[in-house]
C-alpha atoms as a PDB file:
ATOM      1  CA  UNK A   1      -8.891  27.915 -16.362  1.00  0.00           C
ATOM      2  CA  UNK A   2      -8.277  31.429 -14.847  1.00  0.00           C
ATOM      3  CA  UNK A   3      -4.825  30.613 -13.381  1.00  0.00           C
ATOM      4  CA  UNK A   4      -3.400  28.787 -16.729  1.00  0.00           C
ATOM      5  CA  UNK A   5      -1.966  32.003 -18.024  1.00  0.00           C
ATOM      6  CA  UNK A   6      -0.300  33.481 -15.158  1.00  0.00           C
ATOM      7  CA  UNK A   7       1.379  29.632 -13.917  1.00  0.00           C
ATOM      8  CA  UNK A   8       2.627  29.189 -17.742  1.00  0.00           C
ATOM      9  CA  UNK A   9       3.777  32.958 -17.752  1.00  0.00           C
ATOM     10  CA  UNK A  10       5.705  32.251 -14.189  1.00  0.00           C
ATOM     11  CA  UNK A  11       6.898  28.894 -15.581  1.00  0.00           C
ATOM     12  CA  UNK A  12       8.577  30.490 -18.255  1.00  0.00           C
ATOM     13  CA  UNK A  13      10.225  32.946 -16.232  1.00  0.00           C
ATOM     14  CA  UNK A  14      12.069  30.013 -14.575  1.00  0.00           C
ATOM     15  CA  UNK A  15      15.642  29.560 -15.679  1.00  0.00           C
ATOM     16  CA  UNK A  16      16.911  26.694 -17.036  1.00  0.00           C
ATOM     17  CA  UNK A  17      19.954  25.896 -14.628  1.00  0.00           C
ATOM     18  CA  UNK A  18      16.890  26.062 -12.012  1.00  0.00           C
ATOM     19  CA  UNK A  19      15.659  22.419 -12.964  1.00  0.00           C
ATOM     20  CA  UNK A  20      16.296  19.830 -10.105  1.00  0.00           C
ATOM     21  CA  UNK A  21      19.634  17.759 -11.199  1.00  0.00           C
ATOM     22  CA  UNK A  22      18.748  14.455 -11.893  1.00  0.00           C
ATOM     23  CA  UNK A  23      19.269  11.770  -9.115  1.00  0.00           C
ATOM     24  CA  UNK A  24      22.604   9.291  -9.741  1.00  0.00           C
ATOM     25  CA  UNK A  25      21.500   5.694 -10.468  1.00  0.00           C
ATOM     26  CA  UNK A  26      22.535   3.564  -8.006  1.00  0.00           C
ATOM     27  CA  UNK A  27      25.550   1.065  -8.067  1.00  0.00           C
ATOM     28  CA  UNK A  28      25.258  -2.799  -7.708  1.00  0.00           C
ATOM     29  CA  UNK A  29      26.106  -2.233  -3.663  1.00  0.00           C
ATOM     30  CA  UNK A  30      23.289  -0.002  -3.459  1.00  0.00           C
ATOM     31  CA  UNK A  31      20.602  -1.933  -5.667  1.00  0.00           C
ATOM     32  CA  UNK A  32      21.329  -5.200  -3.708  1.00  0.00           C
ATOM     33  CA  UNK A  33      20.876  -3.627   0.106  1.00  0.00           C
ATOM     34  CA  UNK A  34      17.584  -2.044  -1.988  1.00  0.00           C
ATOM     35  CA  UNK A  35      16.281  -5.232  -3.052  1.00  0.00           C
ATOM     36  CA  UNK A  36      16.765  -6.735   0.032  1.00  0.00           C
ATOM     37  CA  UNK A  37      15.477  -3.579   2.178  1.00  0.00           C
ATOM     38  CA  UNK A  38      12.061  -3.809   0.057  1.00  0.00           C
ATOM     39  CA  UNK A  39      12.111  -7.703   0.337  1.00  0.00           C
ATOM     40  CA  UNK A  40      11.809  -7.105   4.260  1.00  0.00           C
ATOM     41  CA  UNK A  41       9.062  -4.380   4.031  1.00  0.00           C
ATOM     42  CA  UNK A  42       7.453  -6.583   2.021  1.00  0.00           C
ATOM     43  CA  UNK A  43       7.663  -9.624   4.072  1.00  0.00           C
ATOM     44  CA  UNK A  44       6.608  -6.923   6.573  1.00  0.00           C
ATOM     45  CA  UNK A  45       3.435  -5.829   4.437  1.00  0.00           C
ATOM     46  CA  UNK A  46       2.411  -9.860   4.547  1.00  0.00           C
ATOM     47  CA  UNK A  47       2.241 -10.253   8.224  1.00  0.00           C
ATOM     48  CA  UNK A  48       0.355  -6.992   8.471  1.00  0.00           C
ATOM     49  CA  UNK A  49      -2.061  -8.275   5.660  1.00  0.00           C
ATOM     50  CA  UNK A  50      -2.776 -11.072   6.997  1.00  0.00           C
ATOM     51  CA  UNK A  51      -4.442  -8.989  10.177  1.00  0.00           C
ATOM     52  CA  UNK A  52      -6.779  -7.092   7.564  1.00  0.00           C
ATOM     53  CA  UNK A  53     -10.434  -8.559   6.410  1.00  0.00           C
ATOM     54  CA  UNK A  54     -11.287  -7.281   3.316  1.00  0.00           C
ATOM     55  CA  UNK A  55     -14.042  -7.983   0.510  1.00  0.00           C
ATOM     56  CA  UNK A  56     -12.520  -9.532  -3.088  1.00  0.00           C
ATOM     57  CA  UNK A  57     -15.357  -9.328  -6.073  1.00  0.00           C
ATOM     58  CA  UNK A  58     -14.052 -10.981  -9.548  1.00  0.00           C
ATOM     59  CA  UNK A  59     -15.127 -10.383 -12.738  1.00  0.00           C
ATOM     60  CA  UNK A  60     -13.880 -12.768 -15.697  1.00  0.00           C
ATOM     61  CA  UNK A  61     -15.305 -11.913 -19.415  1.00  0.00           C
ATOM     62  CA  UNK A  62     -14.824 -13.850 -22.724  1.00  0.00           C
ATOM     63  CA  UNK A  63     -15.055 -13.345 -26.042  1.00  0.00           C
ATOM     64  CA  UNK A  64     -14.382 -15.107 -29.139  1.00  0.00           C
ATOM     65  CA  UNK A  65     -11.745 -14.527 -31.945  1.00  0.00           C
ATOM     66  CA  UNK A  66     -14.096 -12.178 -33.449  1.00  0.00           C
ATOM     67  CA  UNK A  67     -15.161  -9.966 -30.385  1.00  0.00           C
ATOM     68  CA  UNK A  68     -18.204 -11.586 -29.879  1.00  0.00           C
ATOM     69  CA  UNK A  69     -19.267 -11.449 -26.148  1.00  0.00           C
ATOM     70  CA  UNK A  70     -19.296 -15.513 -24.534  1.00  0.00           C
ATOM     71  CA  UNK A  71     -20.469 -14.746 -21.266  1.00  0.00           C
ATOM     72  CA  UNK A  72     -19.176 -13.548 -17.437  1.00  0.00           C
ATOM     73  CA  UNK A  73     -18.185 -14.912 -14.401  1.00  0.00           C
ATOM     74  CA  UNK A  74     -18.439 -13.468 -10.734  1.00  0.00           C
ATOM     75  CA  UNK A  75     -17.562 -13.759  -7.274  1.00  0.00           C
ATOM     76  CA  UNK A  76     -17.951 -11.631  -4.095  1.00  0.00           C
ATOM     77  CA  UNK A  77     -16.120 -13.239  -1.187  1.00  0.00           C
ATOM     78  CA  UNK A  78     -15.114 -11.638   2.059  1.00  0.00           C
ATOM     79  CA  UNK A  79     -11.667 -12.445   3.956  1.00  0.00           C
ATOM     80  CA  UNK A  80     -13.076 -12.330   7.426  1.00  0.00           C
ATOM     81  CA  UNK A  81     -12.237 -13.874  10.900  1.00  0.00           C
ATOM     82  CA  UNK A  82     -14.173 -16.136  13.190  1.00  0.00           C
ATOM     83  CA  UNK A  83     -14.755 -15.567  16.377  1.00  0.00           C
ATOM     84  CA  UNK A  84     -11.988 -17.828  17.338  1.00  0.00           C
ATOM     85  CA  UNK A  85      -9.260 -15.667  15.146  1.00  0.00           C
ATOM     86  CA  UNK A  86      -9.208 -17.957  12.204  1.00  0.00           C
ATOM     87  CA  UNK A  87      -9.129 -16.537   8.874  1.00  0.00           C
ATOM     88  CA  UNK A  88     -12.111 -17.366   6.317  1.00  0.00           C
ATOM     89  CA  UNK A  89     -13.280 -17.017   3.024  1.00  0.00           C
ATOM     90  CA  UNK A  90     -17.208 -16.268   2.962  1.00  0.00           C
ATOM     91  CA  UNK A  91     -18.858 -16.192  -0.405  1.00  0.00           C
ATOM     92  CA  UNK A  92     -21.063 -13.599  -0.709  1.00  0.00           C
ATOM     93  CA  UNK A  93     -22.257 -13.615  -3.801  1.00  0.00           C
ATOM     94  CA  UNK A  94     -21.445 -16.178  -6.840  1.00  0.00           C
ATOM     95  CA  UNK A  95     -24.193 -16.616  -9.555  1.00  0.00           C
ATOM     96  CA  UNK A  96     -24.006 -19.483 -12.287  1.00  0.00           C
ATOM     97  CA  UNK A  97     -20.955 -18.931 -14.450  1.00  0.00           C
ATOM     98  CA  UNK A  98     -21.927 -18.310 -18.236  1.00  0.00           C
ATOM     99  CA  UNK A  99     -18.354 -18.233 -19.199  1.00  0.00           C
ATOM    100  CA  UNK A 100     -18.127 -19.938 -23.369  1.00  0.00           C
ATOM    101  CA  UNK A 101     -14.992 -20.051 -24.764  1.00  0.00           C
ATOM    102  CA  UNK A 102     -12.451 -20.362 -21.573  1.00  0.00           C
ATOM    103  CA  UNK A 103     -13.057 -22.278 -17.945  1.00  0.00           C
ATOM    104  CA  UNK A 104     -10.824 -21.787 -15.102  1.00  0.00           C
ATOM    105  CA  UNK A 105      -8.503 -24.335 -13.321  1.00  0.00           C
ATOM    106  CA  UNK A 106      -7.238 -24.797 -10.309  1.00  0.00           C
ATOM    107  CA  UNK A 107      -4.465 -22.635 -11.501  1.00  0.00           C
ATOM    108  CA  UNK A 108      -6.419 -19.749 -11.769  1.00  0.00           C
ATOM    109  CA  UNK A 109      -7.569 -19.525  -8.710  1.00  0.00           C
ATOM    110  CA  UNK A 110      -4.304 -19.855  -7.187  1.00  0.00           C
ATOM    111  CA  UNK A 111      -3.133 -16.823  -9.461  1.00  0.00           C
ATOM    112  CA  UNK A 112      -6.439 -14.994  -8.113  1.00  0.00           C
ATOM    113  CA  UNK A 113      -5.143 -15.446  -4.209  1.00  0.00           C
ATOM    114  CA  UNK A 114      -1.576 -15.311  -4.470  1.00  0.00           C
ATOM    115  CA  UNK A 115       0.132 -14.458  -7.903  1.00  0.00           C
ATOM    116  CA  UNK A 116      -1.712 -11.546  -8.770  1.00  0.00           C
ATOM    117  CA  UNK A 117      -1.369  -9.617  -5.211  1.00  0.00           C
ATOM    118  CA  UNK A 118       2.048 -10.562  -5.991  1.00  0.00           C
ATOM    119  CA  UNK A 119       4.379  -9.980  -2.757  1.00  0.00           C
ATOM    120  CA  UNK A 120       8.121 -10.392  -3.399  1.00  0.00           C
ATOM    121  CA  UNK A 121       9.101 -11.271   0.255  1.00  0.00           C
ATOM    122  CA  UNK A 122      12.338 -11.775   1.875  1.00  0.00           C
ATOM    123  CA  UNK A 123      11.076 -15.908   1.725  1.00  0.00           C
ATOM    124  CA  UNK A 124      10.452 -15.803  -2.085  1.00  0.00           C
ATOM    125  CA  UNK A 125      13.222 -13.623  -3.021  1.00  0.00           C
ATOM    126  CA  UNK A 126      15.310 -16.226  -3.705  1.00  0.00           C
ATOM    127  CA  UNK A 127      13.325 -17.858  -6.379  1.00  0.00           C
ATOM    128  CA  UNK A 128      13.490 -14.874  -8.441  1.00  0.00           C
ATOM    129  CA  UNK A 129      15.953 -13.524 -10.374  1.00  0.00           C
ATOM    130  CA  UNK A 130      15.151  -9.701  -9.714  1.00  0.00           C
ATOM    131  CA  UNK A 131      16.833  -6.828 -12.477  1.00  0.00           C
ATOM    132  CA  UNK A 132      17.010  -2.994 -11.920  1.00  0.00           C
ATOM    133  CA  UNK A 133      15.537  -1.519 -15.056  1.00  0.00           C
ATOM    134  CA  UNK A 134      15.833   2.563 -13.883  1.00  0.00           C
ATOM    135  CA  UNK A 135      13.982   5.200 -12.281  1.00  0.00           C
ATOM    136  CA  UNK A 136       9.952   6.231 -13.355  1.00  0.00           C
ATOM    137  CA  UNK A 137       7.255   8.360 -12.137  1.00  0.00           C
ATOM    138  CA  UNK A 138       3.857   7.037 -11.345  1.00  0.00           C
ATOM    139  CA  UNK A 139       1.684   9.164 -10.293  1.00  0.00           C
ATOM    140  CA  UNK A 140       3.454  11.289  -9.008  1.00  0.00           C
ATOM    141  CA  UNK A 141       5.455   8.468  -6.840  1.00  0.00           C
ATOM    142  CA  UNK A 142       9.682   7.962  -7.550  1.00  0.00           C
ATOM    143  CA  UNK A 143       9.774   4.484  -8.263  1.00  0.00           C
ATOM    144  CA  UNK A 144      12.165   2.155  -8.779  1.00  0.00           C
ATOM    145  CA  UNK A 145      11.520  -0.413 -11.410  1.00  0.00           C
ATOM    146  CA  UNK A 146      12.457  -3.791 -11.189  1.00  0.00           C
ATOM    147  CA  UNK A 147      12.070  -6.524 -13.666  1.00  0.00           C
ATOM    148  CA  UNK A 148      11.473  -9.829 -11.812  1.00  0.00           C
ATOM    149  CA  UNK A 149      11.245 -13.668 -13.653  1.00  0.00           C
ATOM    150  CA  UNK A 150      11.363 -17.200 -11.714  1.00  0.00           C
ATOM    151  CA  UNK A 151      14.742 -18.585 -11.239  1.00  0.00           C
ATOM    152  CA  UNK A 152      13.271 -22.295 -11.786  1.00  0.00           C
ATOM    153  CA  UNK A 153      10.217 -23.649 -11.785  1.00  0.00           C
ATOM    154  CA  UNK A 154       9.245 -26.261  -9.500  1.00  0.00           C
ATOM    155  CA  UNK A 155       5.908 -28.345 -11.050  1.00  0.00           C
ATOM    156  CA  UNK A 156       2.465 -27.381  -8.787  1.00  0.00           C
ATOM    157  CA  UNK A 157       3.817 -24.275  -7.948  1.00  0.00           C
ATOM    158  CA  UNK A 158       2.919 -20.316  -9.419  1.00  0.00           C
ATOM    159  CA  UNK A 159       5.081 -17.793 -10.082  1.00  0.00           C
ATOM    160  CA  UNK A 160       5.137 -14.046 -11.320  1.00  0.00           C
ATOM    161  CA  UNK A 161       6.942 -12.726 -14.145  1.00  0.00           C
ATOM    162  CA  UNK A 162       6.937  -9.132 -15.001  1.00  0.00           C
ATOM    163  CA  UNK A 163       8.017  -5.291 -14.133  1.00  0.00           C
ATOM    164  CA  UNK A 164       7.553  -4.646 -10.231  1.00  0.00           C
ATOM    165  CA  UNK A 165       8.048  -0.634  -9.396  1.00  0.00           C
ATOM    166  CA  UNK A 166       8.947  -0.088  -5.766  1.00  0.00           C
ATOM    167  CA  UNK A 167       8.514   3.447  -3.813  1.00  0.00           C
ATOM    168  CA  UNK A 168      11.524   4.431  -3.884  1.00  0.00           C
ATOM    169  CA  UNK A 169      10.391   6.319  -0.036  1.00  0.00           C
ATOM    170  CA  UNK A 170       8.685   3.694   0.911  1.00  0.00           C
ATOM    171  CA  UNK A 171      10.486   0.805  -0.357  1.00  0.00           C
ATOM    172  CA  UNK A 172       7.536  -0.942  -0.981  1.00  0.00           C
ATOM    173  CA  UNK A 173       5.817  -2.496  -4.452  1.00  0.00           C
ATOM    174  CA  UNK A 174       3.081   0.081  -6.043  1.00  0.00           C
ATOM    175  CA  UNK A 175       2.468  -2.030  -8.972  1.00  0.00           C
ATOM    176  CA  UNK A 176       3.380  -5.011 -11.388  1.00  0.00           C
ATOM    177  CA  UNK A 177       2.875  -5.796 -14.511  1.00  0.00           C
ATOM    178  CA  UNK A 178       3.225  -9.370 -15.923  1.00  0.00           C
ATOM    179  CA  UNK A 179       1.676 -12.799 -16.029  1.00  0.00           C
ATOM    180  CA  UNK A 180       1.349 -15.398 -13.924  1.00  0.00           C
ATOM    181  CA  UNK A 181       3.736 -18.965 -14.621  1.00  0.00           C
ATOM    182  CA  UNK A 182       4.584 -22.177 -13.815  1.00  0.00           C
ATOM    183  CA  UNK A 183       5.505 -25.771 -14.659  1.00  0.00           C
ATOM    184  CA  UNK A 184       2.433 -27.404 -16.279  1.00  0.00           C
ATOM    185  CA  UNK A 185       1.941 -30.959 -17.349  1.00  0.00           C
ATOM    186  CA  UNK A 186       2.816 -31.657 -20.792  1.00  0.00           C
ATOM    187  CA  UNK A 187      -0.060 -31.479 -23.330  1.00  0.00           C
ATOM    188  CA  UNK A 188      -1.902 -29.039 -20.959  1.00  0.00           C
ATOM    189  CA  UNK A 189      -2.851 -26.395 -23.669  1.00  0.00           C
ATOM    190  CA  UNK A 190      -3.623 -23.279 -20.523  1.00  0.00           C
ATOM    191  CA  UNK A 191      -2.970 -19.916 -21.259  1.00  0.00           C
ATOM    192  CA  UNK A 192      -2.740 -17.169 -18.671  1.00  0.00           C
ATOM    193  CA  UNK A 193      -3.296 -13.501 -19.229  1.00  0.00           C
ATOM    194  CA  UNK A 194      -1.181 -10.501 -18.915  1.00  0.00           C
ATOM    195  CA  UNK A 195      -2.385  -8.379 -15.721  1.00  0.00           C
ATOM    196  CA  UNK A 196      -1.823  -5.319 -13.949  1.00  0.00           C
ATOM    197  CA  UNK A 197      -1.934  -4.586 -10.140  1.00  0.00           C
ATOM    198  CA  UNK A 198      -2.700  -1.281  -8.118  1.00  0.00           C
ATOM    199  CA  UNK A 199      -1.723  -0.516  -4.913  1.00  0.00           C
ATOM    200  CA  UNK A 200      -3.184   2.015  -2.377  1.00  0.00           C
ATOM    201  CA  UNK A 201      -1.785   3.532   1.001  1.00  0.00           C
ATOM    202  CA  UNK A 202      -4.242   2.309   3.278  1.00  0.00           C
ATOM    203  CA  UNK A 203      -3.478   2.998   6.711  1.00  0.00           C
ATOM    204  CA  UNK A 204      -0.425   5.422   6.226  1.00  0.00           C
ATOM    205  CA  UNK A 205       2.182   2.310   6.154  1.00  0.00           C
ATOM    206  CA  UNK A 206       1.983   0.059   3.748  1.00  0.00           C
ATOM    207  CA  UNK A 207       0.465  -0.437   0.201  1.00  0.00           C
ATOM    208  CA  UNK A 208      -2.251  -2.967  -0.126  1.00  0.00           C
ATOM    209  CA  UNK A 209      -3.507  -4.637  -3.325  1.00  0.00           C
ATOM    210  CA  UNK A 210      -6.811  -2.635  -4.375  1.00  0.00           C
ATOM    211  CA  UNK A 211      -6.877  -3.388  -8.313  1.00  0.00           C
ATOM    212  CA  UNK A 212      -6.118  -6.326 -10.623  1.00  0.00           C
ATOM    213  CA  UNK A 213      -7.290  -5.874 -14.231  1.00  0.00           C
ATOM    214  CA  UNK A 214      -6.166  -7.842 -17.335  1.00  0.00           C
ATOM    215  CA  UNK A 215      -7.659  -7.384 -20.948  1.00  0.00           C
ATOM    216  CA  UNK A 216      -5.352  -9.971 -23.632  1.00  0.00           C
ATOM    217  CA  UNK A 217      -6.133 -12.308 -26.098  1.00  0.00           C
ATOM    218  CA  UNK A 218      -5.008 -15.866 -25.157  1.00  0.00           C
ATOM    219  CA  UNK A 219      -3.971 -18.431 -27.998  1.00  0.00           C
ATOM    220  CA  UNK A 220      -4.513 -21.815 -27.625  1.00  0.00           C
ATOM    221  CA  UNK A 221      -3.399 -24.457 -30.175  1.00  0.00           C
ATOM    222  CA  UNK A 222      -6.999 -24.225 -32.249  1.00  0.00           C
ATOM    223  CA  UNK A 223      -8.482 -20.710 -30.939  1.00  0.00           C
ATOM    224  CA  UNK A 224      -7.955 -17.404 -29.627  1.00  0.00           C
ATOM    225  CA  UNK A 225     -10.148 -16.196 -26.703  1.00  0.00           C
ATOM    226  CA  UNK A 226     -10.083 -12.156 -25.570  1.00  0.00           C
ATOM    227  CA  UNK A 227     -10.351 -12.085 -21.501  1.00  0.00           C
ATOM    228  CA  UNK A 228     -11.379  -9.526 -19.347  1.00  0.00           C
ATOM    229  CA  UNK A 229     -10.672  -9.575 -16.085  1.00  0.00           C
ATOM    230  CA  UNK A 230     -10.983  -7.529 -12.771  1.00  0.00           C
ATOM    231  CA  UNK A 231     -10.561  -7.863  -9.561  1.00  0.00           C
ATOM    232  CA  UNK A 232     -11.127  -5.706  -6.661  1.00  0.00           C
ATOM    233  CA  UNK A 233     -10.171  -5.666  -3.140  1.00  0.00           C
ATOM    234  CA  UNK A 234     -11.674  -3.258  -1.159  1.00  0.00           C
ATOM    235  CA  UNK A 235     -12.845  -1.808   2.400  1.00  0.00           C
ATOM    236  CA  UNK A 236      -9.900  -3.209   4.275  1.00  0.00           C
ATOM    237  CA  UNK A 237     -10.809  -2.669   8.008  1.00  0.00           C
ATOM    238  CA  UNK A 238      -7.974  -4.394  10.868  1.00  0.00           C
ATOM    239  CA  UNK A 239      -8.914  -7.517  12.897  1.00  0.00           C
ATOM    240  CA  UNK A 240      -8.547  -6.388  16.957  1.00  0.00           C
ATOM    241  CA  UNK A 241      -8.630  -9.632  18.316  1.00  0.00           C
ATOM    242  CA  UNK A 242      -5.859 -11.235  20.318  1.00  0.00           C
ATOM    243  CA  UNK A 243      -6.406 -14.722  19.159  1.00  0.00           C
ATOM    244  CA  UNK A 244      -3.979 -16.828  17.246  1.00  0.00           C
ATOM    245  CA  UNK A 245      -4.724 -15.813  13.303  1.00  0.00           C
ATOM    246  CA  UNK A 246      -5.007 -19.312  11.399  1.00  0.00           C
ATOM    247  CA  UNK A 247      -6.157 -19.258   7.235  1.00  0.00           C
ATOM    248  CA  UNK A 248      -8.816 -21.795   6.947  1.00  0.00           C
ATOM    249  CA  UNK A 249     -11.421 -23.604   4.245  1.00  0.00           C
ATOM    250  CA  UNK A 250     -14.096 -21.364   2.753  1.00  0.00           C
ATOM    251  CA  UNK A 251     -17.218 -20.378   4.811  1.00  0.00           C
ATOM    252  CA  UNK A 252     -19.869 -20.276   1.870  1.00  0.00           C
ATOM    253  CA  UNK A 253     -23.473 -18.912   2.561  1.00  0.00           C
ATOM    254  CA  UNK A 254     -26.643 -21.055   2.404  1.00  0.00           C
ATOM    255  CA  UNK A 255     -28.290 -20.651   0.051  1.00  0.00           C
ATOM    256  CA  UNK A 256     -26.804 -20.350  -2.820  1.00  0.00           C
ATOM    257  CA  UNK A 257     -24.108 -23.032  -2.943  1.00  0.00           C
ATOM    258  CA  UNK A 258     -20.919 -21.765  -4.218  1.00  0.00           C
ATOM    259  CA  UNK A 259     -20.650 -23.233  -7.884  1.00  0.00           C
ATOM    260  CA  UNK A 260     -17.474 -25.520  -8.391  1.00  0.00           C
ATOM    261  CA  UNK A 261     -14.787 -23.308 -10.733  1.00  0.00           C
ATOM    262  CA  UNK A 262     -14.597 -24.138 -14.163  1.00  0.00           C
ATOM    263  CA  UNK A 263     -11.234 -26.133 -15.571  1.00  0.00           C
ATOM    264  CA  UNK A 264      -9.405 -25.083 -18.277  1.00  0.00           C
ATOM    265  CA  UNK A 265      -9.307 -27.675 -21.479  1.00  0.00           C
END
C-alpha cells in the first residue's frame, strides 16, 4: 500500500503522446500464414503431448431446475506408460457415481479426452472454418482471438465450436471457450455444456491443457439440469524411454473395478 501514491503520482506525470501506438490488425495474407503457423505448433504441441504422463481427476455435479444438489461423479486416472512404451490409462480412483438428473454417454467421454483439450492441428484444420475476431489481453498474454465452428459434421464424430485465443508470441492456443458438437441420431434428446479451457507453460515450449471447467444449465425436451464440471490435468512429468509410444485400453486397479459410465437418456 506504501508505493500506491508515488506509482499513481509518476503515472500521471506521463504524457499522453507517451502511450504505446496500437498494433495494425493484420490483413487476410497475414491472418492465413497465422492460422496456418499456429496449426503447425499445434500439431507440434500433439506429438510432444503425447510423450508426457500426466494425472486427469473429473468432477461432474447436477442439480435440478430448482438448484437442488442430485449428486457427483469422479474419476482420477493417470496417462502413464508401460514398460514397453505403450501409453495407458490407469484408474486411480473412481467411487460409485451418485449422479440424478443427467448420465453420461459415450459422447461425453470422448469430449472429456479429446474435445475439451481441444487442439486445432494442421490435420483438423480443415474441418473448421476458423474467423479472426481481433486482438485481447489475457493475463497479461497478446492474444489473438479466433472464432472456430465445424465445417460439416460427419455422424460418430466430435467437434469444437467456440472462441480459441492464440499467443500471439507463441503462436500457440491459451484457451477456448465453447461447446462440444456433433451429428447425433435423430430423437437423441443430449445436451452438452458450455466449457472453458486453461492452458499453462509447462516446460518453457508449449502450453498444455491444465483446466477444464463448465457451469450451464442444459435443456432437454421435459427438464432443465444445472452441471458442474471440472477437470484437471496436472503434474505432467516427460516419458525418457526410447520405445515406440503406442495409446492403448485402460489399465484399471484391482480392487475397485472401474464403474461402467452412465448414458445419457
Amino acid at each position: 500500500m506504501r508505493f500506491a501514491l508515488p506509482l499513481l503520482f509518476a503515472l500521471a506525470l506521463v504524457p499522453v503522446s507517451s502511450a504505446a501506438p496500437a498494433k495494425a490488425e493484420p490483413t487476410e495474407a497475414e491472418l492465413q500464414r497465422i492460422i496456418e503457423k499456429f496449426a503447425q505448433k499445434e500439431s507440434e504441441f500433439l506429438l510432444a503431448r503425447e510423450r508426457y504422463t500426466y494425472r486427469q481427476t473429473v468432477r461432474v455435479e447436477d442439480f435440478d431446475g430448482g438448484g437442488s444438489p442430485g449428486g457427483r461423479y469422479d474419476l482420477v486416472s493417470d496417462i502413464i506408460f508401460t514398460s514397453n512404451g505403450k501409453r495407458n490409462e490407469r484408474i486411480v480412483r473412481a467411487p460409485v457415481s451418485t449422479i440424478k438428473f443427467v448420465t453420461f454417454s459415450p459422447e461425453d467421454e470422448q469430449d472429456i479426452r479429446s474435445v475439451q483439450p481441444f487442439v486445432l492441428n494442421s490435420k483438423e484444420l480443415p474441418k473448421y472454418h476458423v474467423r479472426y475476431l481481433g486482438r485481447e489481453k489475457l493475463d497479461e498474454i497478446d492474444t489473438l482471438a479466433f472464432a472456430v465452428k465445424p465445417k460439416e459434421m460427419i455422424p460418430g464424430e466430435r467437434y469444437f465450436a467456440g472462441i480459441a485465443w492464440v499467443d500471439e508470441q507463441d503462436l500457440q492456443i491459451v484457451k477456448t471457450y465453447g461447446r462440444a458438437t456433433g451429428k447425433l441420431k435423430k430423437g437423441n434428446d443430449q445436451r452438452f455444456p458450455k466449457f472453458e479451457t486453461f492452458r499453462e507453460q509447462i516446460d518453457g515450449k508449449y502450453w498444455f491443457p491444465t483446466l477444464t471447467r463448465a457451469d450451464d444449465t442444459l435443456y432437454f425436451e421435459d427438464s432443465a439440469v444445472r452441471l458442474k464440471m471440472r477437470v484437471k490435468y496436472e503434474d505432467y512429468k516427460q516419458f525418457k524411454g526410447d520405445t515406440t509410444i503406442t495409446f492403448g485400453d485402460v489399465v484399471p486397479d484391482s480392487p475397485p473395478a472401474t464403474p461402467a459410465p452412465p448414458k445419457k437418456p
